[in-house]
Protein backbone atom coordinates (compact mmCIF):
# COMPACT_ATOMS: atom_id res chain seq x y z
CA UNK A 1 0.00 0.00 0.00
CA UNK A 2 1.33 3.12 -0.66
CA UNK A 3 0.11 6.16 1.82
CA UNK A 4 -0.08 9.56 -0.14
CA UNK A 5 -0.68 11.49 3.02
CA UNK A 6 -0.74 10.75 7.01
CA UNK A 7 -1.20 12.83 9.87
CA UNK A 8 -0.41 11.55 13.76
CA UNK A 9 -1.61 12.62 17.25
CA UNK A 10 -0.85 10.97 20.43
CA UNK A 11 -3.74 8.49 19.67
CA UNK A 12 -4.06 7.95 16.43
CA UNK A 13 -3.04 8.09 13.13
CA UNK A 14 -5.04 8.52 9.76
CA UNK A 15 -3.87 8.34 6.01
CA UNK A 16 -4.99 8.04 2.86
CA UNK A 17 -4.86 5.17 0.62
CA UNK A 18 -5.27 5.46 -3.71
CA UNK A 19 -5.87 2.07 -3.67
CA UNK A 20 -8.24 1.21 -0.77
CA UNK A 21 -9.81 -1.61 -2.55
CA UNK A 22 -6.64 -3.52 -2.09
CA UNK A 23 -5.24 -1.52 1.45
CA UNK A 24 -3.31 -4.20 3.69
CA UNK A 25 -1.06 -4.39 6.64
CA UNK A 26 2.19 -5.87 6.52
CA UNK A 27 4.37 -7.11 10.25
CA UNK A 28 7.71 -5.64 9.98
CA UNK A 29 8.67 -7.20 12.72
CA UNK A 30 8.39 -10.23 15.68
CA UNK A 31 6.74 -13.21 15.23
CA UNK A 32 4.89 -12.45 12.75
CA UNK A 33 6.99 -10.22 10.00
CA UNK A 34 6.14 -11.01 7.02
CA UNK A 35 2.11 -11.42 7.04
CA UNK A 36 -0.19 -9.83 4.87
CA UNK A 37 -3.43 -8.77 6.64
CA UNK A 38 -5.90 -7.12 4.16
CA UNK A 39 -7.74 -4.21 5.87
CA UNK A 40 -12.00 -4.84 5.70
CA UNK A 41 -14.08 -1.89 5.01
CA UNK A 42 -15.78 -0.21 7.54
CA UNK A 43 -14.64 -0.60 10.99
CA UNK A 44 -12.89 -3.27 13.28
CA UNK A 45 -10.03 -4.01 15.94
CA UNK A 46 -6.73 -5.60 15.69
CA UNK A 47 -5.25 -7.39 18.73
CA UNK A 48 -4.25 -10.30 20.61
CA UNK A 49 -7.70 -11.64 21.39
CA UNK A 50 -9.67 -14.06 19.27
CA UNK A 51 -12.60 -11.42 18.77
CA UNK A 52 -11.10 -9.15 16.63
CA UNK A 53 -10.72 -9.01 13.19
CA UNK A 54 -7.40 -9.44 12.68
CA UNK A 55 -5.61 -11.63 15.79
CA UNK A 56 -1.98 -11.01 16.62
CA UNK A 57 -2.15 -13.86 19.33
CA UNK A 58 1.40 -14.79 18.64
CA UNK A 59 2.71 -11.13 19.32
CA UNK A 60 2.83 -10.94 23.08
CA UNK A 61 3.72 -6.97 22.40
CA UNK A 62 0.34 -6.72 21.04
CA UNK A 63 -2.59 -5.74 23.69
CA UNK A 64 -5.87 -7.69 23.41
CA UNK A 65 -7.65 -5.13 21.97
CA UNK A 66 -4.48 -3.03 20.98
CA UNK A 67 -6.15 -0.55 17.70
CA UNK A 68 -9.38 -0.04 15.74
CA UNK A 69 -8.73 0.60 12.29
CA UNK A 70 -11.92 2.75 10.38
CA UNK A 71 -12.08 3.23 6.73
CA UNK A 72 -13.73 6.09 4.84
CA UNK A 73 -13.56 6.22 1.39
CA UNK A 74 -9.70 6.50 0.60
CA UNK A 75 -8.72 7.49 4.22
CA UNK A 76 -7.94 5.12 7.14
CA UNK A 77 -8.01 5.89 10.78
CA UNK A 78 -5.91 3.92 12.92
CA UNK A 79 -7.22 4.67 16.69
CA UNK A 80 -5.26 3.43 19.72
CA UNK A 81 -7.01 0.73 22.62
CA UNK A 82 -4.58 0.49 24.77
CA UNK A 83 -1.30 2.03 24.54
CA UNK A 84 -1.15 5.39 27.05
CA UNK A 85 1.89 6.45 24.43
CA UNK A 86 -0.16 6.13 21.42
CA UNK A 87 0.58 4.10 18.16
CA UNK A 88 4.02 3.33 16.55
C-alpha cells in the first residue's frame, strides 16, 4: 500500500490510501513479519484476542484489543485501545 498522506496525534493516526480496494497491513517485525493482513471496510479491531478481526495472538507486544482501524472512502483511521503512548 502506498500512503499519499498521514497525519499523527498521540492516539491515532489517519492516512490516505489510492488504492483502498486492495489496502493491507504488513508485520515488519516479531513473530509475525512477514504477514499480509488485508484491511476490511468499515470498521474493526486488531489485537491479541480471538474477537477481533485481525488476531496477533502470537505477538505478546500486542494488547488484546491493541487498535481499531476505520475506513472512509480512501482514508484510514488507525485509533489506539490500549497504549497510554499512542501508536508506533
Amino acid at each position: 500500500m502506498r500512503i499519499s498522506e498521514s497525519a499523527c496525534t498521540a492516539t491515532s493516526i489517519v492516512f490516505r490510501c489510492r488504492d483502498h480496494m486492495h489496502a493491507r497491513l504488513i508485520a515488519l517485525g516479531g513473530p509475525l513479519k512477514g504477514a499480509v493482513f488485508p484491511l476490511a471496510e468499515g470498521e474493526f479491531t486488531l489485537g491479541r484476542e480471538d474477537s477481533n478481526a485481525i488476531c496477533l495472538a502470537a505477538d505478546r507486544a500486542v494488547s488484546r484489543q491493541h487498535c481499531l482501524i476505520t475506513q472512509n472512502g480512501e482514508e484510514f483511521t488507525l485509533r489506539d485501545l490500549d497504549m497510554p503512548t499512542g501508536p508506533t
